[in-house]
Protein backbone atom coordinates (compact mmCIF):
# COMPACT_ATOMS: atom_id res chain seq x y z
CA UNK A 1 86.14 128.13 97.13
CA UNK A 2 84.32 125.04 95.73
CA UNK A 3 87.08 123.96 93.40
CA UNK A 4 89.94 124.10 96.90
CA UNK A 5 86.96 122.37 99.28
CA UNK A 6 86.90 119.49 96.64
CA UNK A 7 90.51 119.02 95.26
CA UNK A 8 91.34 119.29 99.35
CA UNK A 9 88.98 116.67 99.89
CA UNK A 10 89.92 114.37 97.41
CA UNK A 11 93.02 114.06 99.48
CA UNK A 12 91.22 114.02 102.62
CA UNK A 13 89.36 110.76 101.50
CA UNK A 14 92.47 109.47 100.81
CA UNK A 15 93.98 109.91 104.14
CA UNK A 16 91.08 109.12 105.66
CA UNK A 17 91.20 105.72 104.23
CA UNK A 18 94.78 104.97 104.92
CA UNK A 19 94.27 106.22 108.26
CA UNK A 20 91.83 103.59 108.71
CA UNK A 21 93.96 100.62 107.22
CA UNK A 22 96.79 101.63 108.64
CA UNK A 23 96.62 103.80 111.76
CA UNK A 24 100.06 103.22 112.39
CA UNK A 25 101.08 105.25 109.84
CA UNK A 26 99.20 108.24 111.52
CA UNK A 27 100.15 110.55 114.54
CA UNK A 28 97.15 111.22 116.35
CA UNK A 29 99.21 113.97 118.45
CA UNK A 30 98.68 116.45 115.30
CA UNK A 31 95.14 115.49 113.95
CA UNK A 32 93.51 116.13 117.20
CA UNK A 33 95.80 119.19 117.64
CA UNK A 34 94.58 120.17 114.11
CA UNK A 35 90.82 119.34 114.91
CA UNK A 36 90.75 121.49 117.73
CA UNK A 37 92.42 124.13 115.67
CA UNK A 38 89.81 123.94 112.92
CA UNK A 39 86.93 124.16 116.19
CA UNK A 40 88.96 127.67 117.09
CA UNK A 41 88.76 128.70 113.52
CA UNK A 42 84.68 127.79 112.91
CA UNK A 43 84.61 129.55 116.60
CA UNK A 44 86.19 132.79 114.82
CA UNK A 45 83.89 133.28 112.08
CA UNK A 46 80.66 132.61 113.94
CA UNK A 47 78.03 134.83 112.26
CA UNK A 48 79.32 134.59 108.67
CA UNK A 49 78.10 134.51 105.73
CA UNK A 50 77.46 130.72 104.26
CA UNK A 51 80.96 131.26 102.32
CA UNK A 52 83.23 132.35 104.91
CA UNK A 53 82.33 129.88 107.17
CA UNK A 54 82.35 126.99 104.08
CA UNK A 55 86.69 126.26 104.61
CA UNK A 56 87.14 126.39 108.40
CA UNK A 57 83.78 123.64 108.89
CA UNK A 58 85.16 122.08 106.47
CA UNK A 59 88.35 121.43 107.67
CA UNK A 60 87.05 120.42 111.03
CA UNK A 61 85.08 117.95 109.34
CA UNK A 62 87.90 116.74 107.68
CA UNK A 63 90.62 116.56 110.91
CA UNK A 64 87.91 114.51 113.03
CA UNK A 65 87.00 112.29 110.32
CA UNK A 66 91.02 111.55 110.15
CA UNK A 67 91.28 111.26 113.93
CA UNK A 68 88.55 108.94 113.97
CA UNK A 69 89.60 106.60 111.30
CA UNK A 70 93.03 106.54 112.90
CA UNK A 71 91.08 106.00 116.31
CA UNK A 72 88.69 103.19 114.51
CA UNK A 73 91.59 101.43 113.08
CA UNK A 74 93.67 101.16 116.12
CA UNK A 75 90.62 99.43 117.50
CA UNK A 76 89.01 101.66 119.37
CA UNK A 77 85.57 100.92 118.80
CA UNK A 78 83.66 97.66 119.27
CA UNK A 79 84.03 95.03 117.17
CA UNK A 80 82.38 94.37 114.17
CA UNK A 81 81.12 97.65 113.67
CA UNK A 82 83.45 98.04 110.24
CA UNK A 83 84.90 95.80 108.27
């Protein structure tokens, strides 16, 4: 489970990044849809063990970190806050 969390999330900082420097490039139609997805699926599992719960938070952490990169690099935060 640690290897897939960490391999996934080598990618994730990727898109994260290029989300970020060029929000263009990202829908934000299908993150959010996928963020609210991923809050369904840490809703499911609610009372889980540590492990089963590790992917789905996981993901949701990942999804919203994308949407708000995409959000942050469209401008929609004040100025200055990132370079």
């Amino acid at each position: 489970m640690a290897l897939s969390i960490g391999i996934g999330a080598m990618g994730g900082a990727l898109t994260v990044l290029k989300a970020y420097r060029a929000p263009g490039t990202e829908a934000l139609g299908p993150w959010a849809l996928q963020a609210l997805a991923a809050v369904f699926g840490v809703a499911s599992v609610v009372g889980a063990s540590a492990l089963e719960m590790a992917y789905p938070f996981y993901l949701l952490v990942l999804y919203a970190l994308i949407l708000c990169a995409a959000l942050l690099g469209r401008g929609f935060a004040s100025p200055g806050i990132l370079p």
